[in-house]
N, C-alpha and C. Protein backbone atom coordinates (compact mmCIF):
# COMPACT_ATOMS: atom_id res chain seq x y z
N UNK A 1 61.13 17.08 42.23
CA UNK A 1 61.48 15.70 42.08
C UNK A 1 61.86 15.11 43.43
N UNK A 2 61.25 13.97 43.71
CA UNK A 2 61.31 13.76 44.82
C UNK A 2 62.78 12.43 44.41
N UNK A 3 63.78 11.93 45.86
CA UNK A 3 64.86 11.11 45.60
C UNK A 3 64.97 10.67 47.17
N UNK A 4 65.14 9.26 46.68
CA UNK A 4 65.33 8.58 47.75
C UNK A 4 66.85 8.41 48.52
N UNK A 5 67.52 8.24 49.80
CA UNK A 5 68.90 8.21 49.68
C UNK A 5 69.40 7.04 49.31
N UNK A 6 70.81 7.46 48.82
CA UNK A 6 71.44 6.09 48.34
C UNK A 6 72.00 5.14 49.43
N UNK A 7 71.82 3.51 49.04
CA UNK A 7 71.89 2.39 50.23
C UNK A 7 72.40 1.78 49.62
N UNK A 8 73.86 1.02 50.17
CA UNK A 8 74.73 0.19 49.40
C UNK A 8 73.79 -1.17 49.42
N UNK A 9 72.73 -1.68 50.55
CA UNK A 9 71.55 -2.96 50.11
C UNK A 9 70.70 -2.35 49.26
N UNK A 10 70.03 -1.67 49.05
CA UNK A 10 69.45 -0.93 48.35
C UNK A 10 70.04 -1.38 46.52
N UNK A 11 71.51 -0.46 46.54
CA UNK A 11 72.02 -1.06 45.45
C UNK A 11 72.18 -2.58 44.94
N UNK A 12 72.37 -2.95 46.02
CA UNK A 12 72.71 -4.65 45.77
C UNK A 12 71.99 -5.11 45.46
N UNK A 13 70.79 -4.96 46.11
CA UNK A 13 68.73 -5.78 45.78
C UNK A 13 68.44 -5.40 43.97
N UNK A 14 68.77 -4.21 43.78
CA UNK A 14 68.59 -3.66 41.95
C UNK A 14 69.33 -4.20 41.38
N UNK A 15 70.84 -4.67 41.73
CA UNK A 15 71.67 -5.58 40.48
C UNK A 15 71.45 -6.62 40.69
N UNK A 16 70.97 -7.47 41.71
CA UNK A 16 70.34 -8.64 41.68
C UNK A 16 69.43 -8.89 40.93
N UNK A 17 68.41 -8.11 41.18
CA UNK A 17 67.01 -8.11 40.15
C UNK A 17 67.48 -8.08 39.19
N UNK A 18 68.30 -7.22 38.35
CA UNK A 18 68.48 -6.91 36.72
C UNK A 18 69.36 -8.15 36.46
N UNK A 19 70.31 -8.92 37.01
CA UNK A 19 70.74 -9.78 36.55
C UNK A 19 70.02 -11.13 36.41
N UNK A 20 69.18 -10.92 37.66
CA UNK A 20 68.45 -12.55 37.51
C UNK A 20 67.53 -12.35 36.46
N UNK A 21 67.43 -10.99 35.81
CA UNK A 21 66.30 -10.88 34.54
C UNK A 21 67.32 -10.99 33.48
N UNK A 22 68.49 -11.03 33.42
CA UNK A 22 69.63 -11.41 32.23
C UNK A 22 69.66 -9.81 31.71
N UNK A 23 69.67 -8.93 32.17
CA UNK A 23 69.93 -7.75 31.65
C UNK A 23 71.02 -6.84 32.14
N UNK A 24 71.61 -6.10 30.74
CA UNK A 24 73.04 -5.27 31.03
C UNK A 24 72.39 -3.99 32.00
N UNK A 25 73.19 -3.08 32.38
CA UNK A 25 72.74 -1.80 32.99
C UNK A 25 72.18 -1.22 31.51
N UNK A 26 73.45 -1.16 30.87
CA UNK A 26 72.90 -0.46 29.32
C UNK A 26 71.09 -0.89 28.77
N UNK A 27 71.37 -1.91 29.12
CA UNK A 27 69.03 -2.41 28.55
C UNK A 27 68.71 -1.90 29.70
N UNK A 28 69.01 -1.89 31.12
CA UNK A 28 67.90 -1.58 31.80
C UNK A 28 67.86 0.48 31.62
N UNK A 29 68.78 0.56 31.38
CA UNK A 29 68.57 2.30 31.34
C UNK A 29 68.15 2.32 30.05
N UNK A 30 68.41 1.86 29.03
CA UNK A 30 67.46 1.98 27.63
C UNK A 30 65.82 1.83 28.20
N UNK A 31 65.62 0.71 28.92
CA UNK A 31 63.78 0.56 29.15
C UNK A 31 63.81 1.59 30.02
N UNK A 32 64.20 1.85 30.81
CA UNK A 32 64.47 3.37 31.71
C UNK A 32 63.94 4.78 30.67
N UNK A 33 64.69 4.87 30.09
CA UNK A 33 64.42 5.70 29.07
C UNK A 33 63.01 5.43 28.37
N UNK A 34 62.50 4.43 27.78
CA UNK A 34 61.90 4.11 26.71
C UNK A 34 60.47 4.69 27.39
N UNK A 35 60.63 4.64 28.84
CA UNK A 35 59.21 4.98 29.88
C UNK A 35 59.27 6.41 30.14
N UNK A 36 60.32 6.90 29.62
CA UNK A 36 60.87 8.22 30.43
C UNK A 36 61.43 9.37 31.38
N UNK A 37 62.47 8.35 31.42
CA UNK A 37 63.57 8.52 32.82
C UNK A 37 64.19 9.38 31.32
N UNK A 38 65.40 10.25 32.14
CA UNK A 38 66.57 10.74 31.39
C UNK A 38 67.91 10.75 32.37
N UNK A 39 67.30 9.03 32.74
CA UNK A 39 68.77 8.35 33.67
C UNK A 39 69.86 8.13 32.55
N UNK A 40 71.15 8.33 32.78
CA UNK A 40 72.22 8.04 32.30
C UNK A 40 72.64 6.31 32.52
N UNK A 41 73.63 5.86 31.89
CA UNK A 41 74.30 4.63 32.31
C UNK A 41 74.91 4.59 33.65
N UNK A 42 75.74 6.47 33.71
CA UNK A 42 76.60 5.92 34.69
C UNK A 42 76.07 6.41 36.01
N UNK A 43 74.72 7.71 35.90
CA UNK A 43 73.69 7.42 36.93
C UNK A 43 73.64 6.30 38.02
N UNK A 44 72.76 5.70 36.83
CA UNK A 44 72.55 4.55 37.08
C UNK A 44 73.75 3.47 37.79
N UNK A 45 74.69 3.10 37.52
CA UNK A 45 75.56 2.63 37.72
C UNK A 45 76.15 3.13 39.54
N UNK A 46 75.79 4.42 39.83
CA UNK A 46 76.21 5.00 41.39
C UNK A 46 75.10 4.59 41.96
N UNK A 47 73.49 4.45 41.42
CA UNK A 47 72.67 3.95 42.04
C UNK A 47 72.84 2.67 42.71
N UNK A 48 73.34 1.51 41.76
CA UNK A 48 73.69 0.23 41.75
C UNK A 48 74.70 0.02 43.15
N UNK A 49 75.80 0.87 43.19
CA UNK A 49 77.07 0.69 43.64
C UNK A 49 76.68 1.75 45.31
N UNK A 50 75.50 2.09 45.38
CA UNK A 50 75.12 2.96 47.01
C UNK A 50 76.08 4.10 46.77
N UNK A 51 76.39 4.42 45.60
CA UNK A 51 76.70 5.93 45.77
C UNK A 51 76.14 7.27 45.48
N UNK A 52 74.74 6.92 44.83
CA UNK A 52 74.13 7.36 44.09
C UNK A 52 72.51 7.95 44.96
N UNK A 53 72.17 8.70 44.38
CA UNK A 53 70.26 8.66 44.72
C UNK A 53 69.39 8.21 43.77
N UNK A 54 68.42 7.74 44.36
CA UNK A 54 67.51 7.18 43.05
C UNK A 54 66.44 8.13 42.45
N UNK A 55 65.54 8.49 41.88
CA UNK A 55 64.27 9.28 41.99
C UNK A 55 63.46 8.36 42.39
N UNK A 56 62.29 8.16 42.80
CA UNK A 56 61.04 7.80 43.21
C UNK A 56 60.48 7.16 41.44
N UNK A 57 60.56 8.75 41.00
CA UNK A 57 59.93 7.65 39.30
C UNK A 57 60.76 6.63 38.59
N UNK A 58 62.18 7.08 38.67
CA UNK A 58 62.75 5.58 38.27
C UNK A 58 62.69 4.43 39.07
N UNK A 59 62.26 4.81 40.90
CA UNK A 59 61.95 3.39 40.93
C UNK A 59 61.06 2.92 40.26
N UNK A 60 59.73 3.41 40.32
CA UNK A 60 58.61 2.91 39.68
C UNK A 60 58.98 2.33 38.24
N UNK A 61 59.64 3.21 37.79
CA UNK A 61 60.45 2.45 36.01
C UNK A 61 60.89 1.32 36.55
N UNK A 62 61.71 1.32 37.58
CA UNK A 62 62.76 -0.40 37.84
C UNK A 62 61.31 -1.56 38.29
N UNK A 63 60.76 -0.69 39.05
CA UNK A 63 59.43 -2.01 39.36
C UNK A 63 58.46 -2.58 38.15
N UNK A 64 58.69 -1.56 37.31
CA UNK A 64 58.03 -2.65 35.52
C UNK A 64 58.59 -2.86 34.99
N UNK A 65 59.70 -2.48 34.64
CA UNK A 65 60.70 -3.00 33.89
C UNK A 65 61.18 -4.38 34.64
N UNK A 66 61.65 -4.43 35.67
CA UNK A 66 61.87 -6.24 36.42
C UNK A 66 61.21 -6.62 36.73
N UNK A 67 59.44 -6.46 36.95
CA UNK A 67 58.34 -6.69 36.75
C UNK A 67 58.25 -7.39 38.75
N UNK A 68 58.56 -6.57 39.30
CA UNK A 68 58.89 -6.96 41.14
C UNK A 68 57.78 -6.14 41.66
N UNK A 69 58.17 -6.50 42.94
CA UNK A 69 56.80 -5.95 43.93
C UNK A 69 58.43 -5.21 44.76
N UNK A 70 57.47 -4.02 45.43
CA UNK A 70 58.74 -2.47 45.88
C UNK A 70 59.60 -3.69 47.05
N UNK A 71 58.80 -4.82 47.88
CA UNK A 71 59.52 -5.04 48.71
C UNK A 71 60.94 -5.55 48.71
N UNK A 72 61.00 -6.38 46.87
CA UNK A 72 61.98 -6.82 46.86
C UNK A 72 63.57 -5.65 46.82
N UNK A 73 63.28 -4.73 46.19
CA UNK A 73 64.02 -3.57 46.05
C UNK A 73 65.09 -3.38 47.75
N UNK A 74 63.91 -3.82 48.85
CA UNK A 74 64.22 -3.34 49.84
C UNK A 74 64.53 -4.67 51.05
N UNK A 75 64.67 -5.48 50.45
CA UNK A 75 65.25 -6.59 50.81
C UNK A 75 66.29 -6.43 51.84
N UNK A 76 66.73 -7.07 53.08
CA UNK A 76 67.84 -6.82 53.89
C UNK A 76 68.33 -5.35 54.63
N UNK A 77 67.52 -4.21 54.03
CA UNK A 77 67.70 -3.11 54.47
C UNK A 77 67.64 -3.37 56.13
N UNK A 78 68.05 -2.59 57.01
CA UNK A 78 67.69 -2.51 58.37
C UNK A 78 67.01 -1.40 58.67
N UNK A 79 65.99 -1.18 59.85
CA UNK A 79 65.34 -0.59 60.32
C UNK A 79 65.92 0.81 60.45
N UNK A 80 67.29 0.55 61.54
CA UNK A 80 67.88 1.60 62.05
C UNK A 80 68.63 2.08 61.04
N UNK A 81 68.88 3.32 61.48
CA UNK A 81 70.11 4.29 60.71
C UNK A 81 71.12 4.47 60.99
């Protein structure tokens, strides 16, 4: 399984998206699930908050489920490390 590291913009760009789609964490990890993640709520929730790692396939779950293109995900990130 491949996982991306966790980014407190990173997090911020995903609760943006899920809110401007009017959705709880709880629906977005239910459609999470429904595709076949076996992300948790509170997973999910360290993802949100940059404490977390993501997998690669739940991004791809977050990019149909908020129906976005990857760049928005990565919005404001900076180059450097």
């Amino acid at each position: 399984m491949i996982k991306l590291i966790n980014s407190r913009e990173f997090g911020q760009n995903i609760q943006k998206i899920r809110l401007s789609r009017g959705l709880t964490q709880e629906q977005t990890v239910a459609g999470l699930q429904l595709l076949g993640s076996p992300i948790s709520r509170s997973t999910y929730s360290l993802i949100e908050t940059g404490k977390g790692n993501v997998f690669v396939s739940d991004l791809v779950g977050l990019k149909k489920l908020f129906n976005v293109d990857y760049d928005e995900f990565f919005k404001g990130i900076p180059t450097s490390r």
